[in-house]
Protein backbone atom coordinates (compact mmCIF):
# COMPACT_ATOMS: atom_id res chain seq x y z
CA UNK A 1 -14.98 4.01 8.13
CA UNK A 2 -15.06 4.53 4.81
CA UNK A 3 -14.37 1.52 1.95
CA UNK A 4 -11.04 2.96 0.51
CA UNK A 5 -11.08 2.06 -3.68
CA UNK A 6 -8.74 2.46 -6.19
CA UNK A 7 -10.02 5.96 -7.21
CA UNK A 8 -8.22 6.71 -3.64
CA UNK A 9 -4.94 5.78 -4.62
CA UNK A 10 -4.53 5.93 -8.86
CA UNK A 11 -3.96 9.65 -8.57
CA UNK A 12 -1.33 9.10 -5.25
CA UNK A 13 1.49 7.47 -7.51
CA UNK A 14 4.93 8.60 -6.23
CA UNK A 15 3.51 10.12 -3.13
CA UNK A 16 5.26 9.34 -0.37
CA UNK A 17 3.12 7.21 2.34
CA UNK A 18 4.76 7.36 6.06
CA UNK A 19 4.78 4.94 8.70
CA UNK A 20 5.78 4.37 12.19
CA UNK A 21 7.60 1.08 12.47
CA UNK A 22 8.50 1.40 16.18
CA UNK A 23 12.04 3.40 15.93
CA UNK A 24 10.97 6.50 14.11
CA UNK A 25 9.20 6.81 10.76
CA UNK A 26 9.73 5.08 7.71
CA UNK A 27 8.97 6.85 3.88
CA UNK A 28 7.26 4.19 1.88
CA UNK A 29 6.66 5.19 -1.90
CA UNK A 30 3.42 4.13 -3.86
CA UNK A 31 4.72 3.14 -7.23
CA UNK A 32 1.67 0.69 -8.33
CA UNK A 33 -2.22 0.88 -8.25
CA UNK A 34 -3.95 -1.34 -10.56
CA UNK A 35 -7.25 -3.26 -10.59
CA UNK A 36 -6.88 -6.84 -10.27
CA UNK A 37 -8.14 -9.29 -13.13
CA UNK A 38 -11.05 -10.71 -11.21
CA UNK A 39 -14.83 -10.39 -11.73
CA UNK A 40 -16.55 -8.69 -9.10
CA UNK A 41 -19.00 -10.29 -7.56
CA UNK A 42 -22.24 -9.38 -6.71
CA UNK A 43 -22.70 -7.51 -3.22
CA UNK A 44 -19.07 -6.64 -3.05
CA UNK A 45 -18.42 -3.15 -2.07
CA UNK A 46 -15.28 -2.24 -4.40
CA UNK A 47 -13.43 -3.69 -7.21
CA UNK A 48 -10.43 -6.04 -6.50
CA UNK A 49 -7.38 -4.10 -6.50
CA UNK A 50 -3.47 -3.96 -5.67
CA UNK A 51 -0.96 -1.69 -4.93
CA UNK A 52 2.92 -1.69 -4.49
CA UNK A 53 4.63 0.35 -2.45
CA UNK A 54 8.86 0.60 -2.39
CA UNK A 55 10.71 0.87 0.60
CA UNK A 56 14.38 1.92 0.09
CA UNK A 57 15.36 -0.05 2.58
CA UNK A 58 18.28 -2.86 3.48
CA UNK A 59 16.08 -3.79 6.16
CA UNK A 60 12.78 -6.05 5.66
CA UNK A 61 10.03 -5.85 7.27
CA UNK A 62 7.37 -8.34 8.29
CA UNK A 63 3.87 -8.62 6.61
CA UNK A 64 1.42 -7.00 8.81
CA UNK A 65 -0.81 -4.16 9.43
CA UNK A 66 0.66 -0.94 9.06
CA UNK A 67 -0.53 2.41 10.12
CA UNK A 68 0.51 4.47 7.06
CA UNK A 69 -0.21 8.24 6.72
CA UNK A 70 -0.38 10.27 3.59
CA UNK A 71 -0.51 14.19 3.08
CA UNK A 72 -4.04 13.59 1.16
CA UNK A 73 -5.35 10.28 2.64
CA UNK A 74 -4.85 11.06 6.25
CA UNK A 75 -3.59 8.29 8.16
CA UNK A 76 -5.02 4.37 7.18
CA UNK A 77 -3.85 0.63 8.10
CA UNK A 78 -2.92 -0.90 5.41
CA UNK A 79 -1.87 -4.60 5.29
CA UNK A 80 1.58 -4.88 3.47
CA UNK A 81 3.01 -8.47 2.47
CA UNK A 82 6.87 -7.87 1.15
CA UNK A 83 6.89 -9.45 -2.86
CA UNK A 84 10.16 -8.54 -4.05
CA UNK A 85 13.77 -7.03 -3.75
CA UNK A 86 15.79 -4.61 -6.07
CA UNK A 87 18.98 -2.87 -5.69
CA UNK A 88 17.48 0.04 -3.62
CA UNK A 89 15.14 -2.03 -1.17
CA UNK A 90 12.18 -4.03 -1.02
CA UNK A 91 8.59 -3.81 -2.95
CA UNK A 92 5.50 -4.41 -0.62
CA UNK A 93 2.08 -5.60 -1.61
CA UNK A 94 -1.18 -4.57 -0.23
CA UNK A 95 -4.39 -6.17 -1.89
CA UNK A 96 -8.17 -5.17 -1.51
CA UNK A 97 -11.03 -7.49 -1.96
């Protein structure tokens, strides 16, 4: 498996990120990918980062795991943690350690 940085996902903004969330598949939109204020230690395999993702979307959906797929990344799970709501759906928060 390979450790997935933010080099993976700085040059993915606006790309569309699909997912199966049990009644057909869902277009979630990376619109975030920044490295997170914290020092990294030593022995740690990647820099801290985050990432939000927009889901235009009345419905919310639960923090977990989700089996996301992009054209260029191929298909990864990807913890998502809902963080906010706007007038066209929900933002979603994955964070790497």
């Amino acid at each position: 498996m390979q450790i997935l940085t933010l080099e993976h996902f700085a040059s993915r903004l606006n790309e569309t990120f699909v997912v199966d969330v049990g009644h057909g598949n869902s277009p979630f939109t990376l619109v975030e990918a920044r490295p997170l204020p914290i020092q990294a230690m030593p022995g740690m395999t990647r820099a801290p980062f985050s990432l939000l993702f927009h889901h235009a979307s009345a419905v919310l959906f639960p923090q977990r795991i989700y089996q996301m797929t992009n054209a260029n990344l191929g298909e990864i799970g990807i913890f998502l943690v809902p963080v906010a709501r706007n007038s066209d759906g929900f933002i979603y928060q994955a964070v790497f350690n």
